[in-house]
C-alpha atoms as a PDB file:
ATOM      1  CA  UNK A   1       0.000   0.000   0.000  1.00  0.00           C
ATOM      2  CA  UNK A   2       1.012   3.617  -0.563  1.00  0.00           C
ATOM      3  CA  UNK A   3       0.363   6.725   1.374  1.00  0.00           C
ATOM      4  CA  UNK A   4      -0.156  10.019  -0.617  1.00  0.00           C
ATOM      5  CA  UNK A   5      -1.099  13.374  -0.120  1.00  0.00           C
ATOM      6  CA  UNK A   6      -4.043  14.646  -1.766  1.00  0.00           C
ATOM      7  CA  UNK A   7      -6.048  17.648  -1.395  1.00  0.00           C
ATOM      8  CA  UNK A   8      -3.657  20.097   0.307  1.00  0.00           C
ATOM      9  CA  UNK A   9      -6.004  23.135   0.332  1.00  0.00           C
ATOM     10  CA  UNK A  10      -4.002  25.083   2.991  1.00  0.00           C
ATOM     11  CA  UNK A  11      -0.205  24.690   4.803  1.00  0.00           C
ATOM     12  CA  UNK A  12      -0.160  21.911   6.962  1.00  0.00           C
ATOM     13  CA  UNK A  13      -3.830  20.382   5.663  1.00  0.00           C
ATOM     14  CA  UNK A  14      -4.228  17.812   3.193  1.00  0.00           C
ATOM     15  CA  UNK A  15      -5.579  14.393   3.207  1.00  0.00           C
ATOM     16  CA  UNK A  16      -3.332  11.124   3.386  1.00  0.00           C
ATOM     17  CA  UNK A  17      -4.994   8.162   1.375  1.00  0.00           C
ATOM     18  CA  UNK A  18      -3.538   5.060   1.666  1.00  0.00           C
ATOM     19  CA  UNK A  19      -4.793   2.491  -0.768  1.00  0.00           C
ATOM     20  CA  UNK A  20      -3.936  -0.866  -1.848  1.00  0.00           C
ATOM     21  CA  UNK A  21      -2.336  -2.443  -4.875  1.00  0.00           C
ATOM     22  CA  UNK A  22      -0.602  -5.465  -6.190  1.00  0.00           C
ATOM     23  CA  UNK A  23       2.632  -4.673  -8.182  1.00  0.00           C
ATOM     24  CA  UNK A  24       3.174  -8.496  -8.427  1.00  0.00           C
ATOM     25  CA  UNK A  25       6.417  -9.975  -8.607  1.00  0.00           C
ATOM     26  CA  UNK A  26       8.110  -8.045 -11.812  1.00  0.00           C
ATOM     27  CA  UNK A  27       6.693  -4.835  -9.658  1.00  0.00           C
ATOM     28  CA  UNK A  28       9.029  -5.898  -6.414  1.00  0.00           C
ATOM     29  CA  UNK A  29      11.699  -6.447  -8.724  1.00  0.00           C
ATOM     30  CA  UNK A  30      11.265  -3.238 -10.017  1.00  0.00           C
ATOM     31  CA  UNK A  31      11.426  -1.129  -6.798  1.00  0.00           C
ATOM     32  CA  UNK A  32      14.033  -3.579  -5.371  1.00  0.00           C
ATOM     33  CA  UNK A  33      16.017  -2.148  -8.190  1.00  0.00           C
ATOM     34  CA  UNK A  34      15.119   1.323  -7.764  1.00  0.00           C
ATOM     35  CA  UNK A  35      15.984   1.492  -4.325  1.00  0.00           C
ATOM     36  CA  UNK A  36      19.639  -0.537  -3.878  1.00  0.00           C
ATOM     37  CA  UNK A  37      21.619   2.587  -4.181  1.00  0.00           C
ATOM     38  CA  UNK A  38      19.491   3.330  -0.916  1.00  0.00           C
ATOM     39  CA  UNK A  39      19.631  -0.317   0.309  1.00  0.00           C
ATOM     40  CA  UNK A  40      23.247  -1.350  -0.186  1.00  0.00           C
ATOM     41  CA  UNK A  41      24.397   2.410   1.098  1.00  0.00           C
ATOM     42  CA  UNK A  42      26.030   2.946   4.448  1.00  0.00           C
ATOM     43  CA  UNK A  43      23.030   3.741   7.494  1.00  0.00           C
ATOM     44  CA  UNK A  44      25.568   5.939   8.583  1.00  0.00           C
ATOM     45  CA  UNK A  45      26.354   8.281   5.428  1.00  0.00           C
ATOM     46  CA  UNK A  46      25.368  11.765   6.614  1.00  0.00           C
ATOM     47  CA  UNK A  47      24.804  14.753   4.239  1.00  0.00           C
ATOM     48  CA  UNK A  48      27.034  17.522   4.413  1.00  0.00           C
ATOM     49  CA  UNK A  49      24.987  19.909   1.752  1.00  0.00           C
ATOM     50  CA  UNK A  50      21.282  20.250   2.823  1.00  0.00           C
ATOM     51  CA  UNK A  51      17.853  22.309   2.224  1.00  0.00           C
ATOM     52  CA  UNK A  52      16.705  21.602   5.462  1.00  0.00           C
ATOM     53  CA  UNK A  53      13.071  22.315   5.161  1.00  0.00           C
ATOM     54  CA  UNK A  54      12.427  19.686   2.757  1.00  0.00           C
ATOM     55  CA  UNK A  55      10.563  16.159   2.798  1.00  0.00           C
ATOM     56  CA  UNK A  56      12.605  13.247   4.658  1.00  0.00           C
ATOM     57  CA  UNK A  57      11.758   9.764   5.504  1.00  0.00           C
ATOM     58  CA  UNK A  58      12.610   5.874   6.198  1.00  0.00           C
ATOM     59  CA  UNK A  59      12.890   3.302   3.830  1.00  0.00           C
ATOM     60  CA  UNK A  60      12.751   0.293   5.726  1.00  0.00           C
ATOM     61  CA  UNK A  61      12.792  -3.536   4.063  1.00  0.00           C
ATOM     62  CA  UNK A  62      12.729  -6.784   5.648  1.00  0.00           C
ATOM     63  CA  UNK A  63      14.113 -10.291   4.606  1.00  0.00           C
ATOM     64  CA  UNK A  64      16.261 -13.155   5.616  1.00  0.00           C
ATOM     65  CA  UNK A  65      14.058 -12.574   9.168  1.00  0.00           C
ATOM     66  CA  UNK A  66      16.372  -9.163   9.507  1.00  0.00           C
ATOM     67  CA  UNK A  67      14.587  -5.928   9.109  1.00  0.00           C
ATOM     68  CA  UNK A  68      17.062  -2.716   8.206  1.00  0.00           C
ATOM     69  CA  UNK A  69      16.273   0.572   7.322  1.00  0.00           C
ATOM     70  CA  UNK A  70      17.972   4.180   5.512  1.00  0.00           C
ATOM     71  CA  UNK A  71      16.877   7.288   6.622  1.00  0.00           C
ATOM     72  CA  UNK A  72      17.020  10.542   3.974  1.00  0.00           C
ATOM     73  CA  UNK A  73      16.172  13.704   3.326  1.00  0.00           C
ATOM     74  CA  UNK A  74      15.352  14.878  -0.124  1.00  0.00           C
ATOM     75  CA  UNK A  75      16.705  17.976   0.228  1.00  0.00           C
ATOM     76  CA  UNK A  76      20.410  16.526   0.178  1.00  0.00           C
ATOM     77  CA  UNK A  77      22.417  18.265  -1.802  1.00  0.00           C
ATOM     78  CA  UNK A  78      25.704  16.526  -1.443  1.00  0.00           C
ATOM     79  CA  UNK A  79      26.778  14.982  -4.726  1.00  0.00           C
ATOM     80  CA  UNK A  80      27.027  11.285  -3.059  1.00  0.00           C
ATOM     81  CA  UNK A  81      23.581  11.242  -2.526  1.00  0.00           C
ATOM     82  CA  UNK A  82      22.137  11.847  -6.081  1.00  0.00           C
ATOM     83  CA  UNK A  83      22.151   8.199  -7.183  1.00  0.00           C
ATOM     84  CA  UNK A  84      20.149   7.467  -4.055  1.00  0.00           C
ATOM     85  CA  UNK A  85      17.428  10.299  -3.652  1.00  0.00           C
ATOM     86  CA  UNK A  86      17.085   9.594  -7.578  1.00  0.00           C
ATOM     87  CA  UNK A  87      16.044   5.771  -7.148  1.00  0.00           C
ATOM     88  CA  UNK A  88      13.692   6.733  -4.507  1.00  0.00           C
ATOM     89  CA  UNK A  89      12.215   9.277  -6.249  1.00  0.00           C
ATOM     90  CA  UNK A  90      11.695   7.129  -9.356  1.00  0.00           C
ATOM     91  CA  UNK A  91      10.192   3.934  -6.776  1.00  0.00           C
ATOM     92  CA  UNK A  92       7.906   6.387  -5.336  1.00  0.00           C
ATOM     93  CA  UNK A  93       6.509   7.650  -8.684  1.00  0.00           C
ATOM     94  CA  UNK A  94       6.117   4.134  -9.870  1.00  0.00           C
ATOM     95  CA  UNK A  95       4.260   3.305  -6.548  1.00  0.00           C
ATOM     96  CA  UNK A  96       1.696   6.620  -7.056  1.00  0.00           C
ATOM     97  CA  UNK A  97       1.436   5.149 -10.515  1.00  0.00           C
ATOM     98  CA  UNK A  98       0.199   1.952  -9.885  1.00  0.00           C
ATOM     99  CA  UNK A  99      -1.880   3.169  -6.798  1.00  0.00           C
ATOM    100  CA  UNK A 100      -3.751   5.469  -8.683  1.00  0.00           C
ATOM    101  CA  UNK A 101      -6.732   3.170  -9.306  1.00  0.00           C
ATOM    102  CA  UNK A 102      -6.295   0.738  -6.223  1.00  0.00           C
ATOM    103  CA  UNK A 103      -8.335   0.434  -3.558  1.00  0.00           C
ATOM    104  CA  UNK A 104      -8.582   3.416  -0.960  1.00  0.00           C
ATOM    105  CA  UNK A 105      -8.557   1.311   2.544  1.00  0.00           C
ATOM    106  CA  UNK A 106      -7.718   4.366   4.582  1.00  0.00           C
ATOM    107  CA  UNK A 107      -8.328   8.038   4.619  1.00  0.00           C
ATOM    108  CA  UNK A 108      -7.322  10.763   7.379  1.00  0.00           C
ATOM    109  CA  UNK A 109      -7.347  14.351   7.531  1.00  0.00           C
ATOM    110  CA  UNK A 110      -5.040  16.122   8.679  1.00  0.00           C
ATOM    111  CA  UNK A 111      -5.435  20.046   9.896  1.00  0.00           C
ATOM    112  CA  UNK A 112      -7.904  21.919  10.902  1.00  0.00           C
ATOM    113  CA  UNK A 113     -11.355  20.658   9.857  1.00  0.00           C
ATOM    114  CA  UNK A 114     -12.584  21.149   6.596  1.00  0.00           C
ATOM    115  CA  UNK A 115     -15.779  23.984   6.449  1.00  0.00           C
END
């Protein structure tokens, strides 16, 4: 499943919708692929150039009973990083792709309420 933003009528209030999709197995492959440069990097690489007011977050993956994870920002600016904040942002617009017509199985608001 894939959480996206949708709806952002005003700073800090938008809708996530998470819905649900099969990629199948060519699909893993795919973002497997996508993502190594993030996967096979070093947890502890730390950016020396960043925007610091720009989105971040945790790809986490699990397998061989192990779960790891690599923690970004996309504004990085250091030139080490471009391989890996360019397979992540190529996964995640392959994800919103194929979520587009799945299934919504969860909706929340976030902000003030809507009038």
């Amino acid at each position: 499943s894939s959480g996206m933003r949708s709806g952002a009528t005003a700073f800090n209030q938008f809708d996530l919708v998470t819905r649900k999709f099969d990629a199948g197995r060519a699909g893993f492959a795919t973002i497997l692929a996508l993502t190594e440069p993030a996967r096979t990097a070093d947890p502890a690489m730390r950016c020396a150039r960043m925007v610091t007011d720009a989105p971040y977050g945790t790809l986490s993956w699990t397998g061989g009973g192990k779960t790891a994870k690599f923690d970004f920002n996309l504004g990085c600016m250091s030139e080490n990083w471009s391989p890996i904040l360019a397979g992540l942002a190529s996964a995640r617009e392959q994800m919103h792709k194929w979520s587009e017509t799945g299934k919504i199985v969860e909706r929340q608001h976030f902000g003030p309420p809507r009038q």
